[in-house]
N, C-alpha and C. Protein backbone atom coordinates (compact mmCIF):
# COMPACT_ATOMS: atom_id res chain seq x y z
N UNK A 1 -58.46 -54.38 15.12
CA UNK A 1 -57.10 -54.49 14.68
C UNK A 1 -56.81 -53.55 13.51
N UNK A 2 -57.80 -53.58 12.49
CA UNK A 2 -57.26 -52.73 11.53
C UNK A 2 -57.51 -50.98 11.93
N UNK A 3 -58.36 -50.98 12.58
CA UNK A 3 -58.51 -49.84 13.23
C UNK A 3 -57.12 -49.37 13.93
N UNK A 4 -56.89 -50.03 15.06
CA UNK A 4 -54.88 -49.80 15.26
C UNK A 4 -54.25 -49.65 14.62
N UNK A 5 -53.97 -50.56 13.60
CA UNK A 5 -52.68 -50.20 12.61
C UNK A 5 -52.87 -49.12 11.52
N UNK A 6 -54.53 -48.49 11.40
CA UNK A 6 -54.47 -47.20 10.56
C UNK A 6 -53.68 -46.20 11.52
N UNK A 7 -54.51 -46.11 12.45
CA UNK A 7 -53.95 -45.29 13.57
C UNK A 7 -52.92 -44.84 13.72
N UNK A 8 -52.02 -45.96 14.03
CA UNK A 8 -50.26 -46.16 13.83
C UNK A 8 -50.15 -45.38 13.08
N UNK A 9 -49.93 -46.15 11.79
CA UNK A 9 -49.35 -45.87 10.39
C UNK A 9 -49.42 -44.03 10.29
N UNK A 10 -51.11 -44.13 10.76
CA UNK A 10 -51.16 -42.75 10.25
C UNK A 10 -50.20 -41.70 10.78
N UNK A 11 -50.24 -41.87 12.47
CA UNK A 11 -49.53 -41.21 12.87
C UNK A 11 -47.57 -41.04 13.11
N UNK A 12 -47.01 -42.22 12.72
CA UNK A 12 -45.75 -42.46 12.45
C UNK A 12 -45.59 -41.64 10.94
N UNK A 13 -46.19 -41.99 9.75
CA UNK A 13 -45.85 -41.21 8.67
C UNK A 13 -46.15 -40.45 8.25
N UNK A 14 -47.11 -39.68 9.31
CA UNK A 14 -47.46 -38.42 8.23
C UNK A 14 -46.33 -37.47 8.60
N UNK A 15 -45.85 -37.29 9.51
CA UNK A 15 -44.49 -36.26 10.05
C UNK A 15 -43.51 -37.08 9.30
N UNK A 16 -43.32 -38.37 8.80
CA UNK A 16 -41.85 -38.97 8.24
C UNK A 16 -42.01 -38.20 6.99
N UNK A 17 -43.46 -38.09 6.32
CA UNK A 17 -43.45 -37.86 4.58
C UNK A 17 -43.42 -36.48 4.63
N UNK A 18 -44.03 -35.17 5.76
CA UNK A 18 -44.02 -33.99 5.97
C UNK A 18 -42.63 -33.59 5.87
N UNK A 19 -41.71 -34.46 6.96
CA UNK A 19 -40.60 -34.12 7.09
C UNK A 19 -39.51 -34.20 5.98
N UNK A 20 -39.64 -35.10 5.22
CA UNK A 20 -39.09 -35.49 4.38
C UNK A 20 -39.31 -34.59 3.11
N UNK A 21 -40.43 -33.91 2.95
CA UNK A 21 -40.54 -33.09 2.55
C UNK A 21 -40.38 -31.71 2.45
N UNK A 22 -40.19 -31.15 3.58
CA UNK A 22 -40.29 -30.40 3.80
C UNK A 22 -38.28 -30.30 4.25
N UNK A 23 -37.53 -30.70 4.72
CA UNK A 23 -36.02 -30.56 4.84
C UNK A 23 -35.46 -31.54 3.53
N UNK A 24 -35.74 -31.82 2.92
CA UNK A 24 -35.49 -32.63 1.71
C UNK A 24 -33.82 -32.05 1.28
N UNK A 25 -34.15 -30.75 0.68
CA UNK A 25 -32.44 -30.17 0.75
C UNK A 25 -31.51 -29.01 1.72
N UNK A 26 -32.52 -28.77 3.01
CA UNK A 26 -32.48 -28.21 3.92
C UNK A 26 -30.82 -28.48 4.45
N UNK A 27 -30.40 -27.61 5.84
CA UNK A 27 -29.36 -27.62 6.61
C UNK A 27 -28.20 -26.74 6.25
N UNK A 28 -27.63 -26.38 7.01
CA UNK A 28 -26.44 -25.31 7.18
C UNK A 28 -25.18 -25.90 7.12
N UNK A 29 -25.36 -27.13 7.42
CA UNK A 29 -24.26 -28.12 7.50
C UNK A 29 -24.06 -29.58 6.70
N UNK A 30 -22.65 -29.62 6.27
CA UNK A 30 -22.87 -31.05 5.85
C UNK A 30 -23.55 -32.22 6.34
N UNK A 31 -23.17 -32.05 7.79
CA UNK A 31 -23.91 -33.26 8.54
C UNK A 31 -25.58 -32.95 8.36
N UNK A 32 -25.80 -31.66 8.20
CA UNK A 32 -27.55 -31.88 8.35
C UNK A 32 -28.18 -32.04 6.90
N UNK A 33 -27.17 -31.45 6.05
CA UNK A 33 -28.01 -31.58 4.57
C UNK A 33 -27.48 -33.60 4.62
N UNK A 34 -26.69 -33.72 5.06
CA UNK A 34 -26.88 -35.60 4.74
C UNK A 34 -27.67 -36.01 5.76
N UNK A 35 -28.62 -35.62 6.76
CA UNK A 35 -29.38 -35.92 7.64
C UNK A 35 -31.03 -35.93 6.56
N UNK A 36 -31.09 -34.50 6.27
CA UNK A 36 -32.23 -34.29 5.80
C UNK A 36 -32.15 -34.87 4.15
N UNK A 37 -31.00 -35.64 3.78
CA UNK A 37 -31.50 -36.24 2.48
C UNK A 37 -31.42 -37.54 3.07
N UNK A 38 -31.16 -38.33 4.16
CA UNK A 38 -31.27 -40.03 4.51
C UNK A 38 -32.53 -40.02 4.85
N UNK A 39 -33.27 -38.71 5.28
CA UNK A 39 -35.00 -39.12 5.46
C UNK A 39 -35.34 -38.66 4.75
N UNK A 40 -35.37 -38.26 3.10
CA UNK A 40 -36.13 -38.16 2.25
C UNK A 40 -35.43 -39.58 1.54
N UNK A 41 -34.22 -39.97 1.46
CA UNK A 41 -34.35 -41.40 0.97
C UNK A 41 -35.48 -42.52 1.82
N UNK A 42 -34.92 -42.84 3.29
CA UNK A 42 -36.14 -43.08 3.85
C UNK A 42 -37.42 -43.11 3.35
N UNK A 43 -38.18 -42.01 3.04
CA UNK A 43 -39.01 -41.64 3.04
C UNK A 43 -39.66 -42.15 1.19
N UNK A 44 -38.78 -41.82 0.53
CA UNK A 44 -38.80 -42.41 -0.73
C UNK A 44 -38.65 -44.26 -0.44
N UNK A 45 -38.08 -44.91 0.48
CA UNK A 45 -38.16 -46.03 0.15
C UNK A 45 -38.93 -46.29 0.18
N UNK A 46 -39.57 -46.15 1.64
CA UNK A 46 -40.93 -46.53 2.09
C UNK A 46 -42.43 -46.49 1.81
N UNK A 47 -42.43 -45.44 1.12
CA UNK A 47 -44.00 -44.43 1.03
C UNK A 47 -44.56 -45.55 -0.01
N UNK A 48 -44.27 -46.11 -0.86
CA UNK A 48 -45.40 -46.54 -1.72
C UNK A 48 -45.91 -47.89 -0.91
N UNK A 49 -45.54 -48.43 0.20
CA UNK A 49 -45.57 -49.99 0.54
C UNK A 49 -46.94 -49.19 2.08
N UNK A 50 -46.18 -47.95 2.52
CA UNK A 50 -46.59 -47.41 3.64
C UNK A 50 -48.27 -47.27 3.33
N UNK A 51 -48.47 -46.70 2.29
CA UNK A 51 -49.65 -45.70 1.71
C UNK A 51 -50.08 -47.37 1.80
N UNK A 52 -49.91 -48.01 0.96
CA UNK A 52 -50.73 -49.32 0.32
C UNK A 52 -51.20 -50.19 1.86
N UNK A 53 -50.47 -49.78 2.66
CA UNK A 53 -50.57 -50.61 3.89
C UNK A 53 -51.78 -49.97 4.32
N UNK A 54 -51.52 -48.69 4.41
CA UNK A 54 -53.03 -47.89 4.99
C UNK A 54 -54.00 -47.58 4.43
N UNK A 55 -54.07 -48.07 2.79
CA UNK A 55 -55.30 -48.35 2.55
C UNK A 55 -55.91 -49.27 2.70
N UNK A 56 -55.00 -50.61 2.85
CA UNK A 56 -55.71 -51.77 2.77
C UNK A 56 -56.04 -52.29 3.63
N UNK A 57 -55.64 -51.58 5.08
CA UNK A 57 -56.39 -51.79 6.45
C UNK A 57 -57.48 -50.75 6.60
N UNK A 58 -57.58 -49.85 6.11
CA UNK A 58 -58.92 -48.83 6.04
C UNK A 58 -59.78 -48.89 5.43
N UNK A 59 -59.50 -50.26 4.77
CA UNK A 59 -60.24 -50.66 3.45
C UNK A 59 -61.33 -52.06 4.65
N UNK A 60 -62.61 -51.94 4.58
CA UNK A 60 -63.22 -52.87 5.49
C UNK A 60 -63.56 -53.66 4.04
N UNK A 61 -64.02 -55.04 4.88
CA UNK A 61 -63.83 -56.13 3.94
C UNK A 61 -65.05 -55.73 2.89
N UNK A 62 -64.90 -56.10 1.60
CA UNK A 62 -65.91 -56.04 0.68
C UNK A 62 -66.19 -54.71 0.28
N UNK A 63 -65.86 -53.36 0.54
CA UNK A 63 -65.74 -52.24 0.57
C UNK A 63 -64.73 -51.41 -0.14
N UNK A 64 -64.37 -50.36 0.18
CA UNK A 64 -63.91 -49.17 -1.17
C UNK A 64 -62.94 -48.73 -0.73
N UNK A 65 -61.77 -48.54 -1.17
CA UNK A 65 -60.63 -47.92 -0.36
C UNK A 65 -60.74 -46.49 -0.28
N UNK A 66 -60.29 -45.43 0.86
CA UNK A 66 -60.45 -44.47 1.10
C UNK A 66 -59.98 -43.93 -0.15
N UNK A 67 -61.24 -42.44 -0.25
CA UNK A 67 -60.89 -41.54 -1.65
C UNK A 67 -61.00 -40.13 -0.95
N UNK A 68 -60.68 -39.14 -1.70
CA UNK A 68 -60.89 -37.78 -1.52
C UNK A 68 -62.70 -37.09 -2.43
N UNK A 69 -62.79 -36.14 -2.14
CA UNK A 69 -64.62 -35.60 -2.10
C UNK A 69 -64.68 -35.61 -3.76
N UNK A 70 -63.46 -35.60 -4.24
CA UNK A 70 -63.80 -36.17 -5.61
C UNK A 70 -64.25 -37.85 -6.52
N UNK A 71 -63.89 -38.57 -5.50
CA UNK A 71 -63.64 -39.96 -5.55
C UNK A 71 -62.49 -40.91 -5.88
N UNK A 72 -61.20 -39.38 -6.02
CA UNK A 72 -60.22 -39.88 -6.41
C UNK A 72 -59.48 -40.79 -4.96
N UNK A 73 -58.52 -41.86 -5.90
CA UNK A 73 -57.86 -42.86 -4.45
C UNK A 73 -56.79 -41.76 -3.99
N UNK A 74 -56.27 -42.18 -2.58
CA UNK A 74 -55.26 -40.91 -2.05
C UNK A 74 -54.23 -41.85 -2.32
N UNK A 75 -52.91 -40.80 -2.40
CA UNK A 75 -51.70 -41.55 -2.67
C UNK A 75 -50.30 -40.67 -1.65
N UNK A 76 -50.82 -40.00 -0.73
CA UNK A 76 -49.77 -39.69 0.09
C UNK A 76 -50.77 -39.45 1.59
N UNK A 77 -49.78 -39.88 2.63
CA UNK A 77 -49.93 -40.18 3.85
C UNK A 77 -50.91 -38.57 4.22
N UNK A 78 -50.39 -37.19 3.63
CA UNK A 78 -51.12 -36.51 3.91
C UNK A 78 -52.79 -36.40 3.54
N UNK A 79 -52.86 -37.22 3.08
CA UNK A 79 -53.99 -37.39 2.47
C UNK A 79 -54.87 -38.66 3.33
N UNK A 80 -54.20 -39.18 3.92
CA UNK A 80 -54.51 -40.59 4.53
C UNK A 80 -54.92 -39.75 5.81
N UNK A 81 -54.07 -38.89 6.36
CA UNK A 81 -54.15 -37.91 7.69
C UNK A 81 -55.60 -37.23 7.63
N UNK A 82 -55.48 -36.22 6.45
CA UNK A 82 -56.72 -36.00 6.41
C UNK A 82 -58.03 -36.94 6.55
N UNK A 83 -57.98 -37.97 6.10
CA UNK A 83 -59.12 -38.37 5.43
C UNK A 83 -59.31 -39.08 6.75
N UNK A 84 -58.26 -39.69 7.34
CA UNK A 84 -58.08 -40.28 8.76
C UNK A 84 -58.79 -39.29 9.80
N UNK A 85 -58.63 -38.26 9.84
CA UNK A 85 -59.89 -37.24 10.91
C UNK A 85 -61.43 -37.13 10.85
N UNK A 86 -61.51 -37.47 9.28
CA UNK A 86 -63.04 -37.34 9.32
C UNK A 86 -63.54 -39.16 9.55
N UNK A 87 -62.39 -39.66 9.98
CA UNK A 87 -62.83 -41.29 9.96
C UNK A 87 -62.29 -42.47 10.70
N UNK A 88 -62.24 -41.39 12.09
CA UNK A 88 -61.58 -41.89 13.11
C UNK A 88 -62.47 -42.49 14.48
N UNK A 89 -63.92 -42.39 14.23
CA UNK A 89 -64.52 -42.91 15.61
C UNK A 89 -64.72 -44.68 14.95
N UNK A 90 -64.62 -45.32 15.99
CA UNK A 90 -64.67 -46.92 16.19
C UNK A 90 -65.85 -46.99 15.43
N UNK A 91 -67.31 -46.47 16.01
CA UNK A 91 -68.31 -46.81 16.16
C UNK A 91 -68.99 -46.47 14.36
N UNK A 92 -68.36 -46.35 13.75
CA UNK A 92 -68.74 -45.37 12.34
C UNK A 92 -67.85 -46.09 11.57
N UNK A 93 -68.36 -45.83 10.76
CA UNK A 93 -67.89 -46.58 8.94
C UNK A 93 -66.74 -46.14 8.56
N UNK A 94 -65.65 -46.98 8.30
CA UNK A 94 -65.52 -48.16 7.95
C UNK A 94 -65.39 -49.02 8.60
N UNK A 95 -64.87 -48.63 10.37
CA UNK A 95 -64.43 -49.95 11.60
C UNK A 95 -65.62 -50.42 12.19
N UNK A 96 -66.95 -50.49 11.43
CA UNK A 96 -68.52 -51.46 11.77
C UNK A 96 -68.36 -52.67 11.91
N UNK A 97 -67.48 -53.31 10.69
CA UNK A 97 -66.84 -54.72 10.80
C UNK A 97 -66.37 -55.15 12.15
N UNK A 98 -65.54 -54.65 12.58
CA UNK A 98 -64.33 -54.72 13.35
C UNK A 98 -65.13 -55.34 14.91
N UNK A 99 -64.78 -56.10 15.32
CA UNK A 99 -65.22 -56.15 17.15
C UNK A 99 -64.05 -55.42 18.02
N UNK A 100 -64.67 -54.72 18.93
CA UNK A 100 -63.89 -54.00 19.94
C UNK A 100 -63.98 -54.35 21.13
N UNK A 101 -62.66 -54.74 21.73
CA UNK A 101 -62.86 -55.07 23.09
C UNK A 101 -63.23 -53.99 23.92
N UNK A 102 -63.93 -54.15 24.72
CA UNK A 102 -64.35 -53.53 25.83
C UNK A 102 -63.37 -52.86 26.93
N UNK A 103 -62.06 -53.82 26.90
CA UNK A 103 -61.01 -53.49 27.38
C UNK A 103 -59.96 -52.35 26.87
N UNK A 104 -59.89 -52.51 25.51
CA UNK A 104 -59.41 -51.71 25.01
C UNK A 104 -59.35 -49.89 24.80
N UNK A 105 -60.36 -49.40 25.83
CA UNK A 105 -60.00 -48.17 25.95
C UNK A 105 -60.35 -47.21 25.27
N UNK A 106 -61.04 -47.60 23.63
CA UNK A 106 -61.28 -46.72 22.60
C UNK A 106 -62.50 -47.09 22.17
């Protein structure tokens, strides 16, 4: 389960916080510069509850929340993305805890 909802998370926000970043004051048009600032509000509402969500399911019980090669904690989804590639097989640390159905495909 927590293995899924990193998954998710990861992949729903790392393009919301990219995006949001990246068109923040972008567009040619009124309608698009108020497009590309409702998903950096978006994006500002969300991100600190988002991040905390995906550490604390990547976080296996009794264990360390994901850090970067310095040991620092990550604090943006791109960072969660990254760190999410080098720590994405079932069978490997941190989802050891976890039971996997057989059914489930992964």
């Amino acid at each position: 389960m927590r293995y899924a909802i990193v998954e998710k998370f990861v992949t729903l926000y790392t393009a919301a916080e990219a995006s949001a970043s990246a068109n923040a004051a972008s567009g040619s048009t009124p309608q698009a510069k108020s497009a590309a600032a409702a998903a950096k509000k978006f994006w500002d509402d969300v991100k600190t509850d988002t991040v905390a969500v995906v550490k604390y399911f990547a976080t296996p019980q009794g264990g360390t929340a994901p850090t970067n090669a310095e040991g620092q904690e990550l604090t943006t989804m791109k960072e969660l993305n990254e760190w999410w590639t080098t720590h994405n097989k079932r069978n490997k640390a941190p989802w050891l805890d976890e039971k996997v159905d057989d059914k489930a495909g992964k």
